[in-house]
PDB file of N, CA and C in Angstrom:
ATOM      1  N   UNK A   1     -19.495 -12.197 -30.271  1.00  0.00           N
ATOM      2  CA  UNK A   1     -18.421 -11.789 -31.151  1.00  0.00           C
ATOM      3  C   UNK A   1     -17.087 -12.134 -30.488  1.00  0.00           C
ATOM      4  N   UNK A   2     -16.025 -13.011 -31.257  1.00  0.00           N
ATOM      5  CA  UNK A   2     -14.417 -13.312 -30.382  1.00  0.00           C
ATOM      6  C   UNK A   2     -14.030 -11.865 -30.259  1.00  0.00           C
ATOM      7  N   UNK A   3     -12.804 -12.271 -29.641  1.00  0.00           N
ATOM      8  CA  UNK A   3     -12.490 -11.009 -29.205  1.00  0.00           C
ATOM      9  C   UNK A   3     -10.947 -11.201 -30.292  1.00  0.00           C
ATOM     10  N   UNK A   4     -10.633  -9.966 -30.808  1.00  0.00           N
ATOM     11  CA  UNK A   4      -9.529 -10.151 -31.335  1.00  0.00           C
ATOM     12  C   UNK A   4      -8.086  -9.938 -31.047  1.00  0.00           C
ATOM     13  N   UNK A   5      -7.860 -10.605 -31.484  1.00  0.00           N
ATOM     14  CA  UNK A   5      -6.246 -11.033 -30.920  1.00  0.00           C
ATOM     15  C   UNK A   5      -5.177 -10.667 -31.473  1.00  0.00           C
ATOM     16  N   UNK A   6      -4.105 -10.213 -30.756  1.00  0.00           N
ATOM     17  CA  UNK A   6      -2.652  -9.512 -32.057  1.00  0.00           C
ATOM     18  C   UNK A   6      -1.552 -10.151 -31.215  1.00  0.00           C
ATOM     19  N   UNK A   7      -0.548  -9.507 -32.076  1.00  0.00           N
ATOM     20  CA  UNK A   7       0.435  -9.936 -30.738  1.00  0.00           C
ATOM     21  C   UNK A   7       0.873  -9.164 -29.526  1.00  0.00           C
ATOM     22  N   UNK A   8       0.354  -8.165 -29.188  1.00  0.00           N
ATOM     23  CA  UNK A   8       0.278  -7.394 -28.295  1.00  0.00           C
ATOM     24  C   UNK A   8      -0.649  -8.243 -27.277  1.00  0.00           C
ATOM     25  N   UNK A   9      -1.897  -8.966 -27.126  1.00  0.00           N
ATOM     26  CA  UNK A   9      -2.552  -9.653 -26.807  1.00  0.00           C
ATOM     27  C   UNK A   9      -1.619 -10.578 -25.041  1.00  0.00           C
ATOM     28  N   UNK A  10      -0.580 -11.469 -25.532  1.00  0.00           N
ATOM     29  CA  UNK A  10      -0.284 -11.733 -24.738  1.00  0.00           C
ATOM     30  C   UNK A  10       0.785 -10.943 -23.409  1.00  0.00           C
ATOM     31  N   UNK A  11       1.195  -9.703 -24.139  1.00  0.00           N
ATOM     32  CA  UNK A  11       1.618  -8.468 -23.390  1.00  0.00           C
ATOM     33  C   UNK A  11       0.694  -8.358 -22.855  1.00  0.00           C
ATOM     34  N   UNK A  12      -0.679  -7.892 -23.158  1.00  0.00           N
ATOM     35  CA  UNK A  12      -1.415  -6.697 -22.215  1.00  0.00           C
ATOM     36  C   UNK A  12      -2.060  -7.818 -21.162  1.00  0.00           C
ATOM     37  N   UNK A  13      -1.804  -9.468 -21.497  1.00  0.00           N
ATOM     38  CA  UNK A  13      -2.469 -10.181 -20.398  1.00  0.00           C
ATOM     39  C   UNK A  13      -1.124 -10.470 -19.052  1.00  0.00           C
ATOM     40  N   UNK A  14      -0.172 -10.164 -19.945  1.00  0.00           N
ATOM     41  CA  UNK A  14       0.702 -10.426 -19.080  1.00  0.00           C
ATOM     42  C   UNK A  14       0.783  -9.247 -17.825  1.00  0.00           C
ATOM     43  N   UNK A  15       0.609  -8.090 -18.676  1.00  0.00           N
ATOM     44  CA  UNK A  15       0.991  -6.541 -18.005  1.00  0.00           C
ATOM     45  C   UNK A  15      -0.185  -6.479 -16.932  1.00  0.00           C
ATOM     46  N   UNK A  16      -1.668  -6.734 -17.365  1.00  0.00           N
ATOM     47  CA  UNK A  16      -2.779  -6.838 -16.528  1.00  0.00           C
ATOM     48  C   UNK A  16      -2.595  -7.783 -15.470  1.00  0.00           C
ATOM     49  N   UNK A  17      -1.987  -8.947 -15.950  1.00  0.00           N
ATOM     50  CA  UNK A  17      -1.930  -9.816 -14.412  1.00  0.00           C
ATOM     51  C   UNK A  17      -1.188  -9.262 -13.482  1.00  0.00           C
ATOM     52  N   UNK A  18      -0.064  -8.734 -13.709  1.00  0.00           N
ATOM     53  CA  UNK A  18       1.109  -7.928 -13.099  1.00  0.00           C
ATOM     54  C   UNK A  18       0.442  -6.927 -12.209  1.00  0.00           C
ATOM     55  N   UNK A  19      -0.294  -6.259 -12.504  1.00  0.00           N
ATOM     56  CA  UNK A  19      -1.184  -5.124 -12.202  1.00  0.00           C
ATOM     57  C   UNK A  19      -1.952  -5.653 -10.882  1.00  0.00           C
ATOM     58  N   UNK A  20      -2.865  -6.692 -11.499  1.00  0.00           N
ATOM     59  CA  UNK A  20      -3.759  -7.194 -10.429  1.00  0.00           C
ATOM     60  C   UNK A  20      -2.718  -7.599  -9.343  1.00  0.00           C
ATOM     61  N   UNK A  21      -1.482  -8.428  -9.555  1.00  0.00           N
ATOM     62  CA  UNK A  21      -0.735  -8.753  -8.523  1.00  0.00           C
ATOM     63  C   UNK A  21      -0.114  -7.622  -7.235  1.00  0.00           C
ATOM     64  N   UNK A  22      -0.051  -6.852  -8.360  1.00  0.00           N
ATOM     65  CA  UNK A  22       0.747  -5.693  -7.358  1.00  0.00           C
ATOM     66  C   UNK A  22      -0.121  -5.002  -6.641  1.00  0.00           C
ATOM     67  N   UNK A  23      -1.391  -4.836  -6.768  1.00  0.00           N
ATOM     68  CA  UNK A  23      -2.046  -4.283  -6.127  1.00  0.00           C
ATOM     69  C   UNK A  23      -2.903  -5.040  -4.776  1.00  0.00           C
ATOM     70  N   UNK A  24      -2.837  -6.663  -5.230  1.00  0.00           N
ATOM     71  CA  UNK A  24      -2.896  -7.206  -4.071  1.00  0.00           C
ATOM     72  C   UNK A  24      -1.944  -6.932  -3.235  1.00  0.00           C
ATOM     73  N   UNK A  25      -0.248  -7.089  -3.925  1.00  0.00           N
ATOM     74  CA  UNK A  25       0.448  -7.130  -2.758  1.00  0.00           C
ATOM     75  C   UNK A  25       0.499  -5.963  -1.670  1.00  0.00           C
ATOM     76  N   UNK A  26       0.142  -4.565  -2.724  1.00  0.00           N
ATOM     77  CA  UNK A  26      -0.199  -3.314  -2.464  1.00  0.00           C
ATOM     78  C   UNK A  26      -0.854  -3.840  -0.830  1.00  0.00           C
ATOM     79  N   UNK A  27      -2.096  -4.088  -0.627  1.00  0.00           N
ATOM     80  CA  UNK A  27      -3.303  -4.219  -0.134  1.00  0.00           C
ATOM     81  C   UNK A  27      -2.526  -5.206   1.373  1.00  0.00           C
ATOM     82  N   UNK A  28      -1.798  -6.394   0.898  1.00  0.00           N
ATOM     83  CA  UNK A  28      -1.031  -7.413   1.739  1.00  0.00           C
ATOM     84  C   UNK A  28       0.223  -6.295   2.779  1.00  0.00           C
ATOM     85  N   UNK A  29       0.969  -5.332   1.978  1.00  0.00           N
ATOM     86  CA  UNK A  29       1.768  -4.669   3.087  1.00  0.00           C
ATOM     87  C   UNK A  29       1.262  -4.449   3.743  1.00  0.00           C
ATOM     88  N   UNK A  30       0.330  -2.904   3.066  1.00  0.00           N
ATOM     89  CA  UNK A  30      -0.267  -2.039   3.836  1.00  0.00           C
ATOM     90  C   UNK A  30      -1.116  -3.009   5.328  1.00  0.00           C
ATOM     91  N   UNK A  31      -1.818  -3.851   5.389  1.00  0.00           N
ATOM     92  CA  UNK A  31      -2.005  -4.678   6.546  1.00  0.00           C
ATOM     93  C   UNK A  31      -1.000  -4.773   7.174  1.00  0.00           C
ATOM     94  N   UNK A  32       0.142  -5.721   6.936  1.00  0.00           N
ATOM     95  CA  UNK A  32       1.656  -6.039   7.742  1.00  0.00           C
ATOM     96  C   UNK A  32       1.650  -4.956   8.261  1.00  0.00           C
ATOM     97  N   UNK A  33       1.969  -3.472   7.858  1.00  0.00           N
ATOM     98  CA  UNK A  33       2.506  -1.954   8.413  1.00  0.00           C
ATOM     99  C   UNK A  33       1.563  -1.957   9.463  1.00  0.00           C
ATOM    100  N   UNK A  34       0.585  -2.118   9.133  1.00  0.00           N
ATOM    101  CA  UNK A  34      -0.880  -1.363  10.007  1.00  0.00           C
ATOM    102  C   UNK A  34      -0.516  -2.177  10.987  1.00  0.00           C
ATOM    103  N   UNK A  35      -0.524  -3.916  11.471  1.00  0.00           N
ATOM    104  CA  UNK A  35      -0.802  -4.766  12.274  1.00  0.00           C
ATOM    105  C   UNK A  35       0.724  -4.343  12.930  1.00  0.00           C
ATOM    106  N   UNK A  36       1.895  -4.326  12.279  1.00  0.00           N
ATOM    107  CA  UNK A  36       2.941  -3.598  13.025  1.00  0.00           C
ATOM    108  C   UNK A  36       3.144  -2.294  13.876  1.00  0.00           C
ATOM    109  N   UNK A  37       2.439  -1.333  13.184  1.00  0.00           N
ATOM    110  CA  UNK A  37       2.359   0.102  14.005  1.00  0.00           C
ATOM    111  C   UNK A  37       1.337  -0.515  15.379  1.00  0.00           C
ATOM    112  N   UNK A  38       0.085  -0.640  15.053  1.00  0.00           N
ATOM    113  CA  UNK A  38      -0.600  -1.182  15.913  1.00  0.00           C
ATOM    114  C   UNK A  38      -0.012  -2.153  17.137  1.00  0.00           C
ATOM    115  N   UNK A  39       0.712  -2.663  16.796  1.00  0.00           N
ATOM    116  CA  UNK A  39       1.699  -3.325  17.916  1.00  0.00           C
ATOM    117  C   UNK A  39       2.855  -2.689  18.661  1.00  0.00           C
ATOM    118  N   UNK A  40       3.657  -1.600  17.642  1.00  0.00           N
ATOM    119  CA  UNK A  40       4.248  -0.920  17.945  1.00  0.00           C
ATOM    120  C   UNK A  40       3.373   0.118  19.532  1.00  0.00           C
ATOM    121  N   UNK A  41       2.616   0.592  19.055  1.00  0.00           N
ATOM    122  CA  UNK A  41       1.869   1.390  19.405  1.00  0.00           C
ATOM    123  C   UNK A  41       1.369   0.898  21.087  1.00  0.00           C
ATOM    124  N   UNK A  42       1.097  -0.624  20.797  1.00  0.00           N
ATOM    125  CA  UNK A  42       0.777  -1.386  22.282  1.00  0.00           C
ATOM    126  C   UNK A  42       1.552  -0.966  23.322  1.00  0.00           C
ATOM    127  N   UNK A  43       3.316  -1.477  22.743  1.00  0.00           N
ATOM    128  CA  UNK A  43       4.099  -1.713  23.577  1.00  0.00           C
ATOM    129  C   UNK A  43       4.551  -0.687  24.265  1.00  0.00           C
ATOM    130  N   UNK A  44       4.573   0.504  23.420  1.00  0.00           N
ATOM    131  CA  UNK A  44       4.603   1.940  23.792  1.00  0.00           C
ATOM    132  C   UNK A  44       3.290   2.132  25.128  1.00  0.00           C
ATOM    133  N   UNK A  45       2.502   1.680  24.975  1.00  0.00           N
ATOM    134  CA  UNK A  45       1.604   2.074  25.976  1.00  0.00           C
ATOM    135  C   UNK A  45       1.871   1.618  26.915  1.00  0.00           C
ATOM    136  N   UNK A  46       2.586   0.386  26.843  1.00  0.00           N
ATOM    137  CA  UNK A  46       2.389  -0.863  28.210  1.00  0.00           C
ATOM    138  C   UNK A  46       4.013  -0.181  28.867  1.00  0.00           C
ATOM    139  N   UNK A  47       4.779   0.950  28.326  1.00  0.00           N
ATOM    140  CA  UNK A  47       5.571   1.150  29.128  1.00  0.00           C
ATOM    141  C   UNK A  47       5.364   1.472  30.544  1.00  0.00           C
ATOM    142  N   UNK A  48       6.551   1.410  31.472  1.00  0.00           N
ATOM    143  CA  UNK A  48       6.602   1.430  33.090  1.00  0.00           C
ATOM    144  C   UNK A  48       6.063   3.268  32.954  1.00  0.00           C
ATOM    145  N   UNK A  49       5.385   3.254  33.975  1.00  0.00           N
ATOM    146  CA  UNK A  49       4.398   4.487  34.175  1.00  0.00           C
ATOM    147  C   UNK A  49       5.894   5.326  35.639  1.00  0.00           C
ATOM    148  N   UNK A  50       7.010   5.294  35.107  1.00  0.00           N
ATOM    149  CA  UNK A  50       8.077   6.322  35.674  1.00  0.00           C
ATOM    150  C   UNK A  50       7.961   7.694  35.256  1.00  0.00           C
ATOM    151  N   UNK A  51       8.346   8.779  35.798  1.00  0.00           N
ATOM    152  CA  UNK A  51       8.365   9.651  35.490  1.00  0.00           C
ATOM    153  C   UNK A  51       9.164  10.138  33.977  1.00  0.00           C
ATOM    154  N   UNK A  52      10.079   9.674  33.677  1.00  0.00           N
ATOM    155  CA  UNK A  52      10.819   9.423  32.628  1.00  0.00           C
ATOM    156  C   UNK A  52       9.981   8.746  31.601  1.00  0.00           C
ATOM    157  N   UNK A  53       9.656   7.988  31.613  1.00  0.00           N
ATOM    158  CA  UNK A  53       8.758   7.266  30.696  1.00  0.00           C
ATOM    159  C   UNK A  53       7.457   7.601  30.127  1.00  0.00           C
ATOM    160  N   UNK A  54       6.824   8.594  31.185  1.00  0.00           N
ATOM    161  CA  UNK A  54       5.654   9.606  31.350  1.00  0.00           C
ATOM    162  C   UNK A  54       6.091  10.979  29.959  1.00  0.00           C
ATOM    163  N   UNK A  55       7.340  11.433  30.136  1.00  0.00           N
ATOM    164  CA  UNK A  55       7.507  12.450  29.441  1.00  0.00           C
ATOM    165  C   UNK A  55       7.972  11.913  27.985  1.00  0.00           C
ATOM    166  N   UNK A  56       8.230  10.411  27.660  1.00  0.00           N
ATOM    167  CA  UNK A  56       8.573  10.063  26.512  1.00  0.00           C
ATOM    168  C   UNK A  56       7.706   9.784  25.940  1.00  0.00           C
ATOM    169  N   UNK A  57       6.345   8.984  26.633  1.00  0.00           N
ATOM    170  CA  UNK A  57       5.251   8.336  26.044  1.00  0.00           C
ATOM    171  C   UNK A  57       5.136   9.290  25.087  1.00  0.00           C
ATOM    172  N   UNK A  58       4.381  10.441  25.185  1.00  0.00           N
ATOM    173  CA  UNK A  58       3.820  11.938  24.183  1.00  0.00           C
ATOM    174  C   UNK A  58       4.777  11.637  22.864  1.00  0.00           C
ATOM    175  N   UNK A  59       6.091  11.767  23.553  1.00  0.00           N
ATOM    176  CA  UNK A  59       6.643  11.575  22.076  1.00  0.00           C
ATOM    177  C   UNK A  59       6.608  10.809  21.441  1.00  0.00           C
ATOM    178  N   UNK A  60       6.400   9.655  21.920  1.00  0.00           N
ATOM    179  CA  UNK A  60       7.155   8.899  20.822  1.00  0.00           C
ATOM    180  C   UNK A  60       5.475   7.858  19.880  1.00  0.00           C
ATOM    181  N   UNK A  61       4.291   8.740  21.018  1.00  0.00           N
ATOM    182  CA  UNK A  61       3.024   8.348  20.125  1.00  0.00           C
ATOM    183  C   UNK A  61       2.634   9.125  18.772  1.00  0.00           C
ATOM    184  N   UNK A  62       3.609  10.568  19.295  1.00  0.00           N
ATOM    185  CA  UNK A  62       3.354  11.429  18.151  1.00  0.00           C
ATOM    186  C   UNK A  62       4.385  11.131  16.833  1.00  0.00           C
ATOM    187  N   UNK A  63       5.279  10.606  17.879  1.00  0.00           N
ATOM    188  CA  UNK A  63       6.902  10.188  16.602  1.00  0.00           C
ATOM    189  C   UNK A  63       5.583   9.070  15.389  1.00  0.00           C
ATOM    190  N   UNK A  64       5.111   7.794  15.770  1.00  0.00           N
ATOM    191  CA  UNK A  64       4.540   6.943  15.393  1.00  0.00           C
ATOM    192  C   UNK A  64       3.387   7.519  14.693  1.00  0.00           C
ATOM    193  N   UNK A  65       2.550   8.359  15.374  1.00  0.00           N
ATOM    194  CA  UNK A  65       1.295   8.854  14.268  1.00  0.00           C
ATOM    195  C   UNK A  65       1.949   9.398  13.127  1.00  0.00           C
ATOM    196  N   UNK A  66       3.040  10.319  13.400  1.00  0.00           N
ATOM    197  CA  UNK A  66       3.264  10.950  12.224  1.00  0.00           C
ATOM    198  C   UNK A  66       4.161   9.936  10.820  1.00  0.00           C
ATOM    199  N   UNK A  67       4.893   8.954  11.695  1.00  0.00           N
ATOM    200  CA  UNK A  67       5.070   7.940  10.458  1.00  0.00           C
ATOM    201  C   UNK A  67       4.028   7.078  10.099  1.00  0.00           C
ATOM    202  N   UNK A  68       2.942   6.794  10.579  1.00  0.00           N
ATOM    203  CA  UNK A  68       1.698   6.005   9.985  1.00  0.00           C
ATOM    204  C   UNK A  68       1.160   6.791   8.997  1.00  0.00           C
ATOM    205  N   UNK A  69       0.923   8.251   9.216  1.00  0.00           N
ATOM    206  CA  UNK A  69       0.156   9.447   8.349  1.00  0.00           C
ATOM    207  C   UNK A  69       1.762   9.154   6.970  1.00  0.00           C
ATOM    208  N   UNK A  70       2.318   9.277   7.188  1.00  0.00           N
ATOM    209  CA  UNK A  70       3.342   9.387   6.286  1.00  0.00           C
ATOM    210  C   UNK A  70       3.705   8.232   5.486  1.00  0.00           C
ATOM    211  N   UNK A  71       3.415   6.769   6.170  1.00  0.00           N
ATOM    212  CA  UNK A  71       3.079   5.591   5.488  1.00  0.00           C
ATOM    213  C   UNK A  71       1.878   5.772   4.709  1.00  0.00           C
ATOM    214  N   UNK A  72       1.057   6.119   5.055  1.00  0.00           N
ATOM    215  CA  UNK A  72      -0.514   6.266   4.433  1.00  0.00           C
ATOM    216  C   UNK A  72      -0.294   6.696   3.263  1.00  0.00           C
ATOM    217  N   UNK A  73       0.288   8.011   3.215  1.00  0.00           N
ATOM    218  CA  UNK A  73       0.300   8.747   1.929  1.00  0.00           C
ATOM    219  C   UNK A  73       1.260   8.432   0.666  1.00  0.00           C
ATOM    220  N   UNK A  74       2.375   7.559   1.549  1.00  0.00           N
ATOM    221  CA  UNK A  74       3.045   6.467   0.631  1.00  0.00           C
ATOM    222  C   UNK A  74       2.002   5.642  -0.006  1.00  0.00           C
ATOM    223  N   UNK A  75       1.668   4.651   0.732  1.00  0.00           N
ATOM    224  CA  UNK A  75       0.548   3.866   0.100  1.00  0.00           C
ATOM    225  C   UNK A  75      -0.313   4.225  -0.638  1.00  0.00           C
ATOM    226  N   UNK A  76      -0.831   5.423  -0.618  1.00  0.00           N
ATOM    227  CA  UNK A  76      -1.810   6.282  -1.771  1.00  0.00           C
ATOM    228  C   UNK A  76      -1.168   6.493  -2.535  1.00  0.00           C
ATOM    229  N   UNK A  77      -0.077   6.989  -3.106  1.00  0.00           N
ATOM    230  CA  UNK A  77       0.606   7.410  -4.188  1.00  0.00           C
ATOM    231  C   UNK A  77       0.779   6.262  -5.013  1.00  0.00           C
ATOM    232  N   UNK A  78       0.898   5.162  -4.060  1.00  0.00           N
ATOM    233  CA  UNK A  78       1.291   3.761  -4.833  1.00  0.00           C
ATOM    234  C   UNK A  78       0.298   3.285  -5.382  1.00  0.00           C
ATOM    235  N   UNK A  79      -0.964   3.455  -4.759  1.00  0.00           N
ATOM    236  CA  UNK A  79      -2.222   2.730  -5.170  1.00  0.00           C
ATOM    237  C   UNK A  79      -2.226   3.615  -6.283  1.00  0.00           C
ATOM    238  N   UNK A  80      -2.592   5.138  -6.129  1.00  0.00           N
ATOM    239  CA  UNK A  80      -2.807   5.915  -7.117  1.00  0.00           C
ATOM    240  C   UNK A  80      -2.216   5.847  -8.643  1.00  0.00           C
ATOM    241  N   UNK A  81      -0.547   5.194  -8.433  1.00  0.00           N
ATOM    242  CA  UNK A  81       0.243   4.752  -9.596  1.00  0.00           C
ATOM    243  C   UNK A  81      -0.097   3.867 -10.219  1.00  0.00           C
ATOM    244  N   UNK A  82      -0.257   2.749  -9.421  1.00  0.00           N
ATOM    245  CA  UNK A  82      -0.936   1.278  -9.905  1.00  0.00           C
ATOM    246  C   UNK A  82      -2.263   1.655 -10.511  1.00  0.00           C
ATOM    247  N   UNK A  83      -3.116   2.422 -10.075  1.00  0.00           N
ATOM    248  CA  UNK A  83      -4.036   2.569 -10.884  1.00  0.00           C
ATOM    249  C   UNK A  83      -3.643   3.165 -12.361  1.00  0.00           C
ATOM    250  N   UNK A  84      -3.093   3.860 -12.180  1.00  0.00           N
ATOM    251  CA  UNK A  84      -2.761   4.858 -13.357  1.00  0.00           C
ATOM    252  C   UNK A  84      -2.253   3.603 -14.588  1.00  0.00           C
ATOM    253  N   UNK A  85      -1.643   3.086 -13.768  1.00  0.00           N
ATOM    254  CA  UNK A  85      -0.843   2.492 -14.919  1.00  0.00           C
ATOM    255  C   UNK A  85      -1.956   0.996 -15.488  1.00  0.00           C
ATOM    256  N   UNK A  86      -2.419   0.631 -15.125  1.00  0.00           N
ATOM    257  CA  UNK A  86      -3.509  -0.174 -15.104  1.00  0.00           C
ATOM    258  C   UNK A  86      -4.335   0.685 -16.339  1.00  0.00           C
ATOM    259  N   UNK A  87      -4.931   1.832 -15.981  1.00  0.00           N
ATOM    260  CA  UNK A  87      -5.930   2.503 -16.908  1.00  0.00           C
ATOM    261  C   UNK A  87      -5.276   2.711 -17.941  1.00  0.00           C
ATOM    262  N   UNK A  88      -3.660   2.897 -18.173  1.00  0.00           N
ATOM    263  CA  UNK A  88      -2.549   2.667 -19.574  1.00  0.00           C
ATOM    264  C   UNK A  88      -2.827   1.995 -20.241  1.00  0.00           C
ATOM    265  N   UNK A  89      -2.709   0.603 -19.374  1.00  0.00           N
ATOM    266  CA  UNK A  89      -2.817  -0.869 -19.933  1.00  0.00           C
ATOM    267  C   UNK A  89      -3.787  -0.687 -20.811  1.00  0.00           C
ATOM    268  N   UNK A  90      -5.473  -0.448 -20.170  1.00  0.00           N
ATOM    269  CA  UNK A  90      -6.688  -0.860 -20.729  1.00  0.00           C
ATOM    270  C   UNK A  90      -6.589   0.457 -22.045  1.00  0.00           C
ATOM    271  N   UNK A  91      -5.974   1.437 -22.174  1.00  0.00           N
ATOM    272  CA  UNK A  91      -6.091   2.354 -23.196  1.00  0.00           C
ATOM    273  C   UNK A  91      -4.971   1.519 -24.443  1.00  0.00           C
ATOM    274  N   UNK A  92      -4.170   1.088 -24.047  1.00  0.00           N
ATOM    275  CA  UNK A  92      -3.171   0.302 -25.060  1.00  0.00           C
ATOM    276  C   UNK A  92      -3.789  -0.937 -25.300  1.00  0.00           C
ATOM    277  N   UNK A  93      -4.908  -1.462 -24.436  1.00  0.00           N
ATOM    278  CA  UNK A  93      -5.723  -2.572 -25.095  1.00  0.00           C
ATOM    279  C   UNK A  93      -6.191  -2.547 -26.260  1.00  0.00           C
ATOM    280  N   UNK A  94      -5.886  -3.589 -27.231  1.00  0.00           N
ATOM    281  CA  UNK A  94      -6.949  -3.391 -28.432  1.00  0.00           C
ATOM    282  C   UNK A  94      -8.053  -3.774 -28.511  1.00  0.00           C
ATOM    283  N   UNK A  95      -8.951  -2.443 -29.538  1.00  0.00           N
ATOM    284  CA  UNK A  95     -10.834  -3.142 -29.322  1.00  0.00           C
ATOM    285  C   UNK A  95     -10.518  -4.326 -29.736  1.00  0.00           C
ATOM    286  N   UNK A  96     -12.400  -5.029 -28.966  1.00  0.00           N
ATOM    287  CA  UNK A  96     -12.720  -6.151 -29.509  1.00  0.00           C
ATOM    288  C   UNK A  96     -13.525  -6.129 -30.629  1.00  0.00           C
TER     289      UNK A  96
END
């Protein structure tokens, strides 16, 4: 059976590609952040083992976990949106 077509048709292919895009790119930050903290995170370790440097390390691994946890939950909200709005799309789809 074709599938039928209106003029809404080339909206919801347009809006769906949009969707799929963003959620790749979604998928493309979230890596960049990760491979960045993760580096971040190195250099912090490889600091000079001074006494001074000893009492900063603590902090500033905890400064970093707590913005990764706080990136994270960014990124969920976003995924969570993108989904949402995606499942819009397919409800404003017309049957076939």
């Amino acid at each position: 059976m074709a599938k039928k077509t209106t003029m809404l048709t080339p909206v919801i292919k347009a809006y769906n590609d949009w969707c799929e895009q963003w959620e790749k790119g979604l998928g493309e930050a979230e890596k960049f952040q990760k491979q960045m903290l993760e580096n971040t995170y190195s250099a912090i370790e490889k600091l000079p083992t001074t006494e001074a440097a000893l009492s900063l390390k603590p902090m500033q691994l905890n400064a970093l976990d707590e913005s990764y946890t706080q990136i994270r939950k960014t990124w969920q909200e976003m995924r969570k949106q993108s989904n949402e709005w995606m499942n819009a799309a397919e409800v404003v789809s017309p049957a076939a």
